[in-house]
ModelCIF file with pLDDT and N, C-alpha, C, O atoms, coordinates in Angstrom:
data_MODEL
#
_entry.id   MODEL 
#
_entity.id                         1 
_entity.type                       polymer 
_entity.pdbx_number_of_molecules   1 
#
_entity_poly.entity_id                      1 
_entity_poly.type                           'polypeptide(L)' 
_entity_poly.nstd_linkage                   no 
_entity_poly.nstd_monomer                   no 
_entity_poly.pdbx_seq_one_letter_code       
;(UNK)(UNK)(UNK)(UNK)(UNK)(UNK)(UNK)(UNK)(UNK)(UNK)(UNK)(UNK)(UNK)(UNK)(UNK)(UNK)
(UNK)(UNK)(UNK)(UNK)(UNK)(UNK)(UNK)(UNK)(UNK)(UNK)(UNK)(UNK)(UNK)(UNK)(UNK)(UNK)
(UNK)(UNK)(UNK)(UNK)(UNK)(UNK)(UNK)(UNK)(UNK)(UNK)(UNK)(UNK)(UNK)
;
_entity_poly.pdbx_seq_one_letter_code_can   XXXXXXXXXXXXXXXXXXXXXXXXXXXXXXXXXXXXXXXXXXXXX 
_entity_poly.pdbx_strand_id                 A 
#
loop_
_entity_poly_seq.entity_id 
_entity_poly_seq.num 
_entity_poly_seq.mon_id 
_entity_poly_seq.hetero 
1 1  UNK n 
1 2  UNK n 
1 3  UNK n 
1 4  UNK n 
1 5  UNK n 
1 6  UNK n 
1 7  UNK n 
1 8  UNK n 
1 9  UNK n 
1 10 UNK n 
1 11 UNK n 
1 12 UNK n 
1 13 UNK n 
1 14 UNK n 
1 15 UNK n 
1 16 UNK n 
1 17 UNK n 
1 18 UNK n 
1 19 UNK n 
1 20 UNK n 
1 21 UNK n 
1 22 UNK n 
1 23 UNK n 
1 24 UNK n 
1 25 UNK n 
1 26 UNK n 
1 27 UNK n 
1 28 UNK n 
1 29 UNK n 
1 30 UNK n 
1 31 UNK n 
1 32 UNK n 
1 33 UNK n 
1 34 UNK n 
1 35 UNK n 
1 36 UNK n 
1 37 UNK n 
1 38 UNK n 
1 39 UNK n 
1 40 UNK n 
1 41 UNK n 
1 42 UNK n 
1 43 UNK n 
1 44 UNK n 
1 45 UNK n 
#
_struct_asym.id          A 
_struct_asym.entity_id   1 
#
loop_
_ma_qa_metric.id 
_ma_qa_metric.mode 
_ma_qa_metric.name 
_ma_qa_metric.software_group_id 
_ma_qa_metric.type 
1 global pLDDT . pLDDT 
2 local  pLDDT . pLDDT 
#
_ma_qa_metric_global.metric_id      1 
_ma_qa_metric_global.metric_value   95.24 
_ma_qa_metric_global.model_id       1 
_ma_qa_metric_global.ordinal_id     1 
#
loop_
_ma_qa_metric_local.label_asym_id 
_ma_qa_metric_local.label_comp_id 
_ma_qa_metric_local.label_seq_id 
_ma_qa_metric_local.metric_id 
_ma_qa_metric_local.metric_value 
_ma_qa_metric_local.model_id 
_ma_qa_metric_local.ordinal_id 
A UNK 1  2 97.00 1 1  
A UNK 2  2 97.00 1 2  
A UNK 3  2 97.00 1 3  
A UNK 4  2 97.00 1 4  
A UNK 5  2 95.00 1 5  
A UNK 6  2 91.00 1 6  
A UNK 7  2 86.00 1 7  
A UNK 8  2 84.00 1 8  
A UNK 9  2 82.00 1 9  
A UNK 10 2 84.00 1 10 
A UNK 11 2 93.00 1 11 
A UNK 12 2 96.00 1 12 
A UNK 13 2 96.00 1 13 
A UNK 14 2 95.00 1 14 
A UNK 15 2 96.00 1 15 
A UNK 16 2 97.00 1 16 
A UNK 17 2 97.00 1 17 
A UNK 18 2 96.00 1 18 
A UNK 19 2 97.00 1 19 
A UNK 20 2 98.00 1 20 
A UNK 21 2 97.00 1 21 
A UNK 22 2 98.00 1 22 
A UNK 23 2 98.00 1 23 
A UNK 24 2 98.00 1 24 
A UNK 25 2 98.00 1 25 
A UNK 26 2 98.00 1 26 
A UNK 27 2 97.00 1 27 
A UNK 28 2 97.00 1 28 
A UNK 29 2 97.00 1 29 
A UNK 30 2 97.00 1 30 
A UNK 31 2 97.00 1 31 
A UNK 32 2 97.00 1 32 
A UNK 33 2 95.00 1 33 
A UNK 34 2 96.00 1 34 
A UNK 35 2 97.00 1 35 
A UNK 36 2 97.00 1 36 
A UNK 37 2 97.00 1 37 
A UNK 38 2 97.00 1 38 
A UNK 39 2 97.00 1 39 
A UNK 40 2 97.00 1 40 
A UNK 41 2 97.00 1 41 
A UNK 42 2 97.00 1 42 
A UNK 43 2 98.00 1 43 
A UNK 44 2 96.00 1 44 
A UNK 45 2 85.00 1 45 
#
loop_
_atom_site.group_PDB 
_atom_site.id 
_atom_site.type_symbol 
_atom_site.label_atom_id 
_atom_site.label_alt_id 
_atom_site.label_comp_id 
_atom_site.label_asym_id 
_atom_site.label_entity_id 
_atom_site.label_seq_id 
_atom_site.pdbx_PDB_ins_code 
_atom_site.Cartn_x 
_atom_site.Cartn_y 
_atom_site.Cartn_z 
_atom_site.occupancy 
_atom_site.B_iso_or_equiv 
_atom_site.pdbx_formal_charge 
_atom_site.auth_seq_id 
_atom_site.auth_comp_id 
_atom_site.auth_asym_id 
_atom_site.auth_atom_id 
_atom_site.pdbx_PDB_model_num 
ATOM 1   N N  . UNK A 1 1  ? -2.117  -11.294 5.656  1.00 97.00 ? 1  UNK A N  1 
ATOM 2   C CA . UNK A 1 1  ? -1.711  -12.660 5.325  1.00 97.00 ? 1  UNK A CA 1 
ATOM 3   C C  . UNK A 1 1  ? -0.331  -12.677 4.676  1.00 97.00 ? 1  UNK A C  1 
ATOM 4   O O  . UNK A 1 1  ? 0.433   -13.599 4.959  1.00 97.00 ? 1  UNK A O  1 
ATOM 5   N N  . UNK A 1 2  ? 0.021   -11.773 3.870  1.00 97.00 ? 2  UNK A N  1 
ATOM 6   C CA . UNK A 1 2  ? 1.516   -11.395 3.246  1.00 97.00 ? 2  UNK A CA 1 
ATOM 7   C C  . UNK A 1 2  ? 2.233   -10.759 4.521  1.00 97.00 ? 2  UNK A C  1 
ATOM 8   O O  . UNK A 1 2  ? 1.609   -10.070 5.328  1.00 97.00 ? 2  UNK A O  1 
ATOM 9   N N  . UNK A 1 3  ? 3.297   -10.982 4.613  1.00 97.00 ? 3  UNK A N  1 
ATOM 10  C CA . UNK A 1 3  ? 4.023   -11.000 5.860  1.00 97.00 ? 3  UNK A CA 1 
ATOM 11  C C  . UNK A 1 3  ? 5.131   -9.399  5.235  1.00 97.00 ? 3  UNK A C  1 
ATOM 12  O O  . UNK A 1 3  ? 5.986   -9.485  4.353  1.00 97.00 ? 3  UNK A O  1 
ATOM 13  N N  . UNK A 1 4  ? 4.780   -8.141  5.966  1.00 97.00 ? 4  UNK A N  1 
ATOM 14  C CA . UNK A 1 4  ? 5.633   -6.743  5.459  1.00 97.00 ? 4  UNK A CA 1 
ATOM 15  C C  . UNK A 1 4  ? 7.123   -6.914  5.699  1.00 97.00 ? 4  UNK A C  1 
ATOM 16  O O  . UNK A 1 4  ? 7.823   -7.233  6.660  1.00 97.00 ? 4  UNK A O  1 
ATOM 17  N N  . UNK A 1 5  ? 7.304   -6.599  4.539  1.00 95.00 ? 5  UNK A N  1 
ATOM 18  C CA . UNK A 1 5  ? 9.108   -6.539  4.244  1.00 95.00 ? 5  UNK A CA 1 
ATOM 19  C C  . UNK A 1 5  ? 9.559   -5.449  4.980  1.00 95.00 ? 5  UNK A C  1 
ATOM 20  O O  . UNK A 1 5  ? 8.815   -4.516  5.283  1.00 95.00 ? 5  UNK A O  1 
ATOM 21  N N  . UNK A 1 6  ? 10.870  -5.520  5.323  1.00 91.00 ? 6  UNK A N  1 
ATOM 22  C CA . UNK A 1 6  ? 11.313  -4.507  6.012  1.00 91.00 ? 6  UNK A CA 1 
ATOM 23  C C  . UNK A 1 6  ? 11.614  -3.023  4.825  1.00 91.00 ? 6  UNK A C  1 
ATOM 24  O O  . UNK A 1 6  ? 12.091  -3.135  3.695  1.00 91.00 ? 6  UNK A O  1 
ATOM 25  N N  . UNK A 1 7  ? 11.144  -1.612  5.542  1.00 86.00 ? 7  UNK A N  1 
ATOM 26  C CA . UNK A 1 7  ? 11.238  -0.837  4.954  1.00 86.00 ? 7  UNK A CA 1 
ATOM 27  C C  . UNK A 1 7  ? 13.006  -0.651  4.119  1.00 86.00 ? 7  UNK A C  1 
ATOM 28  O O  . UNK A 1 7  ? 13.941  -1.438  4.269  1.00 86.00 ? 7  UNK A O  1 
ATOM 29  N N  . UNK A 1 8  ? 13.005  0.601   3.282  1.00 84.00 ? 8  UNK A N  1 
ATOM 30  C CA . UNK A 1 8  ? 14.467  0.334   2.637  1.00 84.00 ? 8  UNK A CA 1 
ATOM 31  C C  . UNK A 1 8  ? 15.608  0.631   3.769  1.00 84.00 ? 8  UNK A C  1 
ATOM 32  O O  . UNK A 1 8  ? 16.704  0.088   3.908  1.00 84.00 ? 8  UNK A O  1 
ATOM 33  N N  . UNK A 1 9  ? 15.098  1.490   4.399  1.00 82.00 ? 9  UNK A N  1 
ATOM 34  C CA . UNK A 1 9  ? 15.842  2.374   5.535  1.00 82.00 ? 9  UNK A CA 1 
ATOM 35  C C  . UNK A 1 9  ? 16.054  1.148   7.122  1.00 82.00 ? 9  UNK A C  1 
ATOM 36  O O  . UNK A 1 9  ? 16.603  1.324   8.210  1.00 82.00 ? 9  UNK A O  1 
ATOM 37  N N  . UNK A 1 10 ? 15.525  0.295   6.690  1.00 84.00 ? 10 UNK A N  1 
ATOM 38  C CA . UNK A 1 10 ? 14.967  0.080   8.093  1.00 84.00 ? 10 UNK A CA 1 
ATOM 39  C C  . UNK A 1 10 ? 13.775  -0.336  8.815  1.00 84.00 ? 10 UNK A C  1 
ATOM 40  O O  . UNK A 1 10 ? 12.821  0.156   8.212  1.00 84.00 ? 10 UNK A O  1 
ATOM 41  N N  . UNK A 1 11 ? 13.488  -0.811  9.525  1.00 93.00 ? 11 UNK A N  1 
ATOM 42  C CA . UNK A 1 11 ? 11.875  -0.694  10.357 1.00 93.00 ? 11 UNK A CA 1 
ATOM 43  C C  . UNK A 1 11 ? 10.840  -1.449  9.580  1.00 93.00 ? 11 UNK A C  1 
ATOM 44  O O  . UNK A 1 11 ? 11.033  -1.831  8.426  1.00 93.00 ? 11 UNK A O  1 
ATOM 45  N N  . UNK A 1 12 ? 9.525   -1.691  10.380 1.00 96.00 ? 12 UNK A N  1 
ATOM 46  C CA . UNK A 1 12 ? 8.408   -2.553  9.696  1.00 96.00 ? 12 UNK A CA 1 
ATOM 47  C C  . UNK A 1 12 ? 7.151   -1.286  9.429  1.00 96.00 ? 12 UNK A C  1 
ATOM 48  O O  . UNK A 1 12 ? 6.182   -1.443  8.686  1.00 96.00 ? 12 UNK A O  1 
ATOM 49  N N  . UNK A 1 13 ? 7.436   -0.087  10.194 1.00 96.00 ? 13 UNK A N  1 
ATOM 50  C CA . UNK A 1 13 ? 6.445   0.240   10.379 1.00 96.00 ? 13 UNK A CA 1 
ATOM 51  C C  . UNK A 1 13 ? 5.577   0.871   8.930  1.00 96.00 ? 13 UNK A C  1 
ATOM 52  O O  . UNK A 1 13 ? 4.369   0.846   8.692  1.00 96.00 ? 13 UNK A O  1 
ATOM 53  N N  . UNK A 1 14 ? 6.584   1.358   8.211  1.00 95.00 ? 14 UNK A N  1 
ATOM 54  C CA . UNK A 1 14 ? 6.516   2.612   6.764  1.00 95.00 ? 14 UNK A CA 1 
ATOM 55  C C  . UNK A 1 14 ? 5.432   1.540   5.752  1.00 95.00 ? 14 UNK A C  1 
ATOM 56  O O  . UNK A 1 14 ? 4.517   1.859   4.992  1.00 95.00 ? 14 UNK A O  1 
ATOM 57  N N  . UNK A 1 15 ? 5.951   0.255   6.099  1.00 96.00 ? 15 UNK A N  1 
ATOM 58  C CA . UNK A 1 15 ? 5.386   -0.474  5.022  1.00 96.00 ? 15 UNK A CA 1 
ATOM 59  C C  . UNK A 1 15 ? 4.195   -1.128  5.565  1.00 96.00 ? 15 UNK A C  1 
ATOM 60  O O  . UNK A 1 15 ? 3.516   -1.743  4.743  1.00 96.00 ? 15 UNK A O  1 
ATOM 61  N N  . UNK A 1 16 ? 3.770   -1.120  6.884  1.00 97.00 ? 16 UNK A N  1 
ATOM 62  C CA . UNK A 1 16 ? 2.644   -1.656  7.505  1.00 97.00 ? 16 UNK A CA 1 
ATOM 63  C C  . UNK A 1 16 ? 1.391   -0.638  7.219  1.00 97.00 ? 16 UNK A C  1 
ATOM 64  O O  . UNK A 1 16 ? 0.251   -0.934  6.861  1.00 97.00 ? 16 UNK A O  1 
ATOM 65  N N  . UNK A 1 17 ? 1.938   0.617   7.479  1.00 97.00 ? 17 UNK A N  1 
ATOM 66  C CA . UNK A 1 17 ? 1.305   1.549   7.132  1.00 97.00 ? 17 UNK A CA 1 
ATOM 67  C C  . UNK A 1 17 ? 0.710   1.695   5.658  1.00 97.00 ? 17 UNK A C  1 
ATOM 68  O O  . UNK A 1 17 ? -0.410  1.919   5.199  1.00 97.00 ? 17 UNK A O  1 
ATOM 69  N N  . UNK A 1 18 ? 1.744   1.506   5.226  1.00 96.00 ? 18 UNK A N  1 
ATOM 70  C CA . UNK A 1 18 ? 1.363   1.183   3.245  1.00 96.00 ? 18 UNK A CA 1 
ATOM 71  C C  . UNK A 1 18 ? 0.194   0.108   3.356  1.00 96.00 ? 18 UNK A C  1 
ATOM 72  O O  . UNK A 1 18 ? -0.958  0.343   2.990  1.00 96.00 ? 18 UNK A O  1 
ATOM 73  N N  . UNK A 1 19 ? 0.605   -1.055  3.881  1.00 97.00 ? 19 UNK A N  1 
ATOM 74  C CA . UNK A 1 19 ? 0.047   -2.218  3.620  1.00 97.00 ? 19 UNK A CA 1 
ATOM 75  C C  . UNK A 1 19 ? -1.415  -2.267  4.219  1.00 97.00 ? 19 UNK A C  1 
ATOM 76  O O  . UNK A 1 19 ? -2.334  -2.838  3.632  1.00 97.00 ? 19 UNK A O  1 
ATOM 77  N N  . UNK A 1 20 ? -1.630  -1.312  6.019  1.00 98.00 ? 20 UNK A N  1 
ATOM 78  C CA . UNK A 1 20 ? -3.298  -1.018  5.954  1.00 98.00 ? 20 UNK A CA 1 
ATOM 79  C C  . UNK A 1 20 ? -3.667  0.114   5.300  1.00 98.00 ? 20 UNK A C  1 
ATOM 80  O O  . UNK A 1 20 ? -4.854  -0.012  4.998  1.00 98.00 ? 20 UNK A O  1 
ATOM 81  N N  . UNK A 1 21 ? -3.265  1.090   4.956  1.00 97.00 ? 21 UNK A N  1 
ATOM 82  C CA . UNK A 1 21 ? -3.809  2.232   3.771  1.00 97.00 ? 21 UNK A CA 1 
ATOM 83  C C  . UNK A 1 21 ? -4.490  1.170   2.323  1.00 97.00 ? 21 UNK A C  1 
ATOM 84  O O  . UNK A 1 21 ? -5.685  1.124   2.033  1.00 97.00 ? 21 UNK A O  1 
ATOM 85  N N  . UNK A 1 22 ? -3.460  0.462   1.649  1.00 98.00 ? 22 UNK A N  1 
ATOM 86  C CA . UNK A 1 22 ? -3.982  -0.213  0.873  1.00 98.00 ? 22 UNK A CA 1 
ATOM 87  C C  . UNK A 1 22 ? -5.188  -1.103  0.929  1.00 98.00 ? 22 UNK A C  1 
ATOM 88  O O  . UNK A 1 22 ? -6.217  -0.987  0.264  1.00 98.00 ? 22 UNK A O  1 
ATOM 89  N N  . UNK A 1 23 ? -4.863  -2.115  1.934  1.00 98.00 ? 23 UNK A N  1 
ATOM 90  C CA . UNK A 1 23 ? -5.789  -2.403  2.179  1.00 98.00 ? 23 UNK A CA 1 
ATOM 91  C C  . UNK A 1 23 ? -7.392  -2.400  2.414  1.00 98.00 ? 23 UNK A C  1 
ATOM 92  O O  . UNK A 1 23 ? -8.313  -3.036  1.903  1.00 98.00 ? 23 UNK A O  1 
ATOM 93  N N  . UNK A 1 24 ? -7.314  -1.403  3.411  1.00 98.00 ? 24 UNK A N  1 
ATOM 94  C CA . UNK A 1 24 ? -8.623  -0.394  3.560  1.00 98.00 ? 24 UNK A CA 1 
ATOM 95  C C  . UNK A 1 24 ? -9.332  -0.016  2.408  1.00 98.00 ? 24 UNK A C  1 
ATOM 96  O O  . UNK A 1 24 ? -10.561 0.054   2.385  1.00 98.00 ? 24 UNK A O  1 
ATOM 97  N N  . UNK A 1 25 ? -8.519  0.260   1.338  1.00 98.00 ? 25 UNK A N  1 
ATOM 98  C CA . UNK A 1 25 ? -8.572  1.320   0.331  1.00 98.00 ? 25 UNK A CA 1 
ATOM 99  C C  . UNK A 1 25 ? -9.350  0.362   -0.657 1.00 98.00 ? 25 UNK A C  1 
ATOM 100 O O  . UNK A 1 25 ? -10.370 0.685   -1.266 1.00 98.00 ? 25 UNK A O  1 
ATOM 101 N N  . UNK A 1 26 ? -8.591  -1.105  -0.739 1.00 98.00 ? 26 UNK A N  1 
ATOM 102 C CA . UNK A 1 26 ? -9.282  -2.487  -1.685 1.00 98.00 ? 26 UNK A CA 1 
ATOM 103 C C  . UNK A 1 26 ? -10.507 -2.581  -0.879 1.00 98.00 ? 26 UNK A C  1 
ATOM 104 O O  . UNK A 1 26 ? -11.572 -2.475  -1.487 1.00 98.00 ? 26 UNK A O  1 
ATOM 105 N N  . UNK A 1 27 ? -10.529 -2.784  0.528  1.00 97.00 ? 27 UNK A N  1 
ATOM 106 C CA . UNK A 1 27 ? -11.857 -3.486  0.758  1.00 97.00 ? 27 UNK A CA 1 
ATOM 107 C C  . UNK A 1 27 ? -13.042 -2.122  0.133  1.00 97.00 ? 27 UNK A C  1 
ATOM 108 O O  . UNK A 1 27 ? -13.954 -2.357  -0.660 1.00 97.00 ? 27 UNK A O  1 
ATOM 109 N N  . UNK A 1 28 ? -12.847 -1.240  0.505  1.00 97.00 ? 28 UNK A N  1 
ATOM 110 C CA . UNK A 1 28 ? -13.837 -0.248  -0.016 1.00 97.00 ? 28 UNK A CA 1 
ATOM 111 C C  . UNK A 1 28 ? -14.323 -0.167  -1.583 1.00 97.00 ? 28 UNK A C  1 
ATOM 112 O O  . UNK A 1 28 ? -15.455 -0.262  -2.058 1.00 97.00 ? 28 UNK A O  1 
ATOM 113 N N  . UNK A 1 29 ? -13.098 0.035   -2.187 1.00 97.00 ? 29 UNK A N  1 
ATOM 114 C CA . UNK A 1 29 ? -13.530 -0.637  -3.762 1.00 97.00 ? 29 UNK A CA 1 
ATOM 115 C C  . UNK A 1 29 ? -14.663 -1.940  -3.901 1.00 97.00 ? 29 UNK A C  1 
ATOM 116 O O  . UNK A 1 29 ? -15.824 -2.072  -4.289 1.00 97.00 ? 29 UNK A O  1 
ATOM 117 N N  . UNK A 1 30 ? -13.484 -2.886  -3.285 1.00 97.00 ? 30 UNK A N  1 
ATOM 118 C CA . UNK A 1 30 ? -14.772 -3.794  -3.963 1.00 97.00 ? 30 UNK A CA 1 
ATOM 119 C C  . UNK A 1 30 ? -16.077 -4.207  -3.041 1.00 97.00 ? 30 UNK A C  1 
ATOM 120 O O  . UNK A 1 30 ? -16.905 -5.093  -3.259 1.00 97.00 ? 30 UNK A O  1 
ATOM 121 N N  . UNK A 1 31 ? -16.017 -3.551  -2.265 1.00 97.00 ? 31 UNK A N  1 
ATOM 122 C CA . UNK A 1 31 ? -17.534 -3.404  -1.005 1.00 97.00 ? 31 UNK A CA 1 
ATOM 123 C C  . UNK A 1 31 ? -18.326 -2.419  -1.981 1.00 97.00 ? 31 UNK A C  1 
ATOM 124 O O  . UNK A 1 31 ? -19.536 -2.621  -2.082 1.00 97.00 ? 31 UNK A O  1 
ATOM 125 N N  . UNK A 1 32 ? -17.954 -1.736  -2.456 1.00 97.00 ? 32 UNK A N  1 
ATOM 126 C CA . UNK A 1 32 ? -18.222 -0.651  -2.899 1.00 97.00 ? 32 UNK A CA 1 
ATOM 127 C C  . UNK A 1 32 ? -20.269 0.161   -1.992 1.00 97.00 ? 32 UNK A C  1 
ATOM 128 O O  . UNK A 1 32 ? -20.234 0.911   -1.017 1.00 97.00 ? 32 UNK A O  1 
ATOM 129 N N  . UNK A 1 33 ? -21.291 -0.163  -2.484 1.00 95.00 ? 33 UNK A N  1 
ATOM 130 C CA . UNK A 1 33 ? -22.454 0.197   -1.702 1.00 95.00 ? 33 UNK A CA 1 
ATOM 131 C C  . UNK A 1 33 ? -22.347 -0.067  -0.519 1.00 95.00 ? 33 UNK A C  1 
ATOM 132 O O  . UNK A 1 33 ? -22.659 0.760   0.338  1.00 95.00 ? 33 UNK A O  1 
ATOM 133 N N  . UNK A 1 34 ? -21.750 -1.625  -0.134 1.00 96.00 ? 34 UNK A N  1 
ATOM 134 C CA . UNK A 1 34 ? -22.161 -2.397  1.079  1.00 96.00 ? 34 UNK A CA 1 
ATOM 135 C C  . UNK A 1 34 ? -21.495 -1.756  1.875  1.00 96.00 ? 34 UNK A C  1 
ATOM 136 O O  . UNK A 1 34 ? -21.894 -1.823  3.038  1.00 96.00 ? 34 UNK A O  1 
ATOM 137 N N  . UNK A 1 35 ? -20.245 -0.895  1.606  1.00 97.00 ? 35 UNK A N  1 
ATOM 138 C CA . UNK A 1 35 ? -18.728 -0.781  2.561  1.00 97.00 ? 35 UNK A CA 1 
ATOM 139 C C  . UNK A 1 35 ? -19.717 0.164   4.144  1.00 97.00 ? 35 UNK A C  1 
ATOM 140 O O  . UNK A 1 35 ? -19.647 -0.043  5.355  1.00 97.00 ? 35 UNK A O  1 
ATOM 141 N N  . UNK A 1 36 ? -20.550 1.191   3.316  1.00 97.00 ? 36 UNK A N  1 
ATOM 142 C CA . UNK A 1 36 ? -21.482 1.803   4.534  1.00 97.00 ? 36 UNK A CA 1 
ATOM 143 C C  . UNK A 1 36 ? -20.842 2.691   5.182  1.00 97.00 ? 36 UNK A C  1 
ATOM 144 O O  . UNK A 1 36 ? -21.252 2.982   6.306  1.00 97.00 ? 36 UNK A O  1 
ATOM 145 N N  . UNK A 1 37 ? -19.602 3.392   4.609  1.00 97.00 ? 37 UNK A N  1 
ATOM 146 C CA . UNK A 1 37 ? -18.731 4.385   5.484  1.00 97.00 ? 37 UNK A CA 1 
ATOM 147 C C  . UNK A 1 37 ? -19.316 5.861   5.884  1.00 97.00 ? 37 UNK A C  1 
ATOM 148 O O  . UNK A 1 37 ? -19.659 6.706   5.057  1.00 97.00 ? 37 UNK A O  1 
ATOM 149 N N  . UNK A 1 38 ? -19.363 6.004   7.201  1.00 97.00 ? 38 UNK A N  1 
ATOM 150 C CA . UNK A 1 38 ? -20.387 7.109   7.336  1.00 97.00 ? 38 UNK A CA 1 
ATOM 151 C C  . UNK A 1 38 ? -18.882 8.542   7.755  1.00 97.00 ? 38 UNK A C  1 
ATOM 152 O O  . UNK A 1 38 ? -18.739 9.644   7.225  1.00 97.00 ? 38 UNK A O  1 
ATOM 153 N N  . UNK A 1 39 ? -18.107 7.941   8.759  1.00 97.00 ? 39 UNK A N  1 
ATOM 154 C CA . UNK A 1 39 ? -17.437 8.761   9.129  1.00 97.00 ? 39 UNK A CA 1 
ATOM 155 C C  . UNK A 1 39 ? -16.232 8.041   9.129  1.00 97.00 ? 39 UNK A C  1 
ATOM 156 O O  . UNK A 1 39 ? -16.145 6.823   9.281  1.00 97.00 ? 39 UNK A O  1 
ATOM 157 N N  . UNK A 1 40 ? -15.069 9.025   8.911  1.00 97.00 ? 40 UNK A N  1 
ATOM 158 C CA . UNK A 1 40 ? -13.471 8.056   9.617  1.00 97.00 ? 40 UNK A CA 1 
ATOM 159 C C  . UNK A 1 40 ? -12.463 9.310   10.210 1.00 97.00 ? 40 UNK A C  1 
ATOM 160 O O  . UNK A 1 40 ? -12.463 10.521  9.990  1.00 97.00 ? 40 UNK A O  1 
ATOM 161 N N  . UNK A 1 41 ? -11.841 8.673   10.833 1.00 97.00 ? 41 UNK A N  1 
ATOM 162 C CA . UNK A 1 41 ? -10.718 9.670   11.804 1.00 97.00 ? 41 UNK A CA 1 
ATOM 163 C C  . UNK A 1 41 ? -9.187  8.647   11.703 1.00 97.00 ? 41 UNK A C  1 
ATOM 164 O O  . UNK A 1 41 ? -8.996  7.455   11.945 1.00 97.00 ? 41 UNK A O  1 
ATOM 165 N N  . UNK A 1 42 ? -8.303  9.717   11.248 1.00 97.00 ? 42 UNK A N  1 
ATOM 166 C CA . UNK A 1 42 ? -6.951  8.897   10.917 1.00 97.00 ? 42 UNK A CA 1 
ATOM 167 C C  . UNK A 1 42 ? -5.951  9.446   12.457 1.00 97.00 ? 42 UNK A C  1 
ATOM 168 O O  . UNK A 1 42 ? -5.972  10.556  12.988 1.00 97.00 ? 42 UNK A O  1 
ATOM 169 N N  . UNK A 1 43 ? -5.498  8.758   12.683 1.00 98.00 ? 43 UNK A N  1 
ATOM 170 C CA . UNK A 1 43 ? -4.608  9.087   14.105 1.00 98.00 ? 43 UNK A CA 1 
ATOM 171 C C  . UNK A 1 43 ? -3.130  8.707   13.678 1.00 98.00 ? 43 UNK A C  1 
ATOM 172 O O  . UNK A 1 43 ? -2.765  7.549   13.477 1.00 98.00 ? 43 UNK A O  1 
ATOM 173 N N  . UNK A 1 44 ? -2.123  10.110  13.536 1.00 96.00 ? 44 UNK A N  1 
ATOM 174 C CA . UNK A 1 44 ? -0.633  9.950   13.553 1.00 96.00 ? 44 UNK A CA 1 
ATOM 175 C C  . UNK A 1 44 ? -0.631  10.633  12.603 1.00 96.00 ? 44 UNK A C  1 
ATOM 176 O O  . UNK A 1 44 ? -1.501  10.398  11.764 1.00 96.00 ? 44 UNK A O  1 
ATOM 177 N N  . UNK A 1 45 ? 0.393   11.809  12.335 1.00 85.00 ? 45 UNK A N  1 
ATOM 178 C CA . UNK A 1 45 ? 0.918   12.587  11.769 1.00 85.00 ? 45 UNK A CA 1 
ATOM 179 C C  . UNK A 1 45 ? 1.782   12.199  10.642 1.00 85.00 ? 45 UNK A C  1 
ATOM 180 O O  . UNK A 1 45 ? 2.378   13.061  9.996  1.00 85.00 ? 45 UNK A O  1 
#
């Protein structure tokens, strides 16, 4: 819903990346029991 600023260098991507890492990271906190995470696989180096 917050619209990613462009990185310092350049590009959208550095901070999109920030912005679903974080993300992910809040919903799990406050899901906390309910979140139900059994397995995850991260794709990109």
């Amino acid at each position: 819903e917050k619209p990613v600023q462009h990185a310092a260098g350049g590009g959208w991507l550095d901070n999109s990346i920030k912005a679903l890492n974080e993300g992910l990271a809040l919903q799990e906190k406050l899901a906390g029991s309910l979140y139900g995470k059994i397995a995850e696989a991260t794709y990109g180096l």
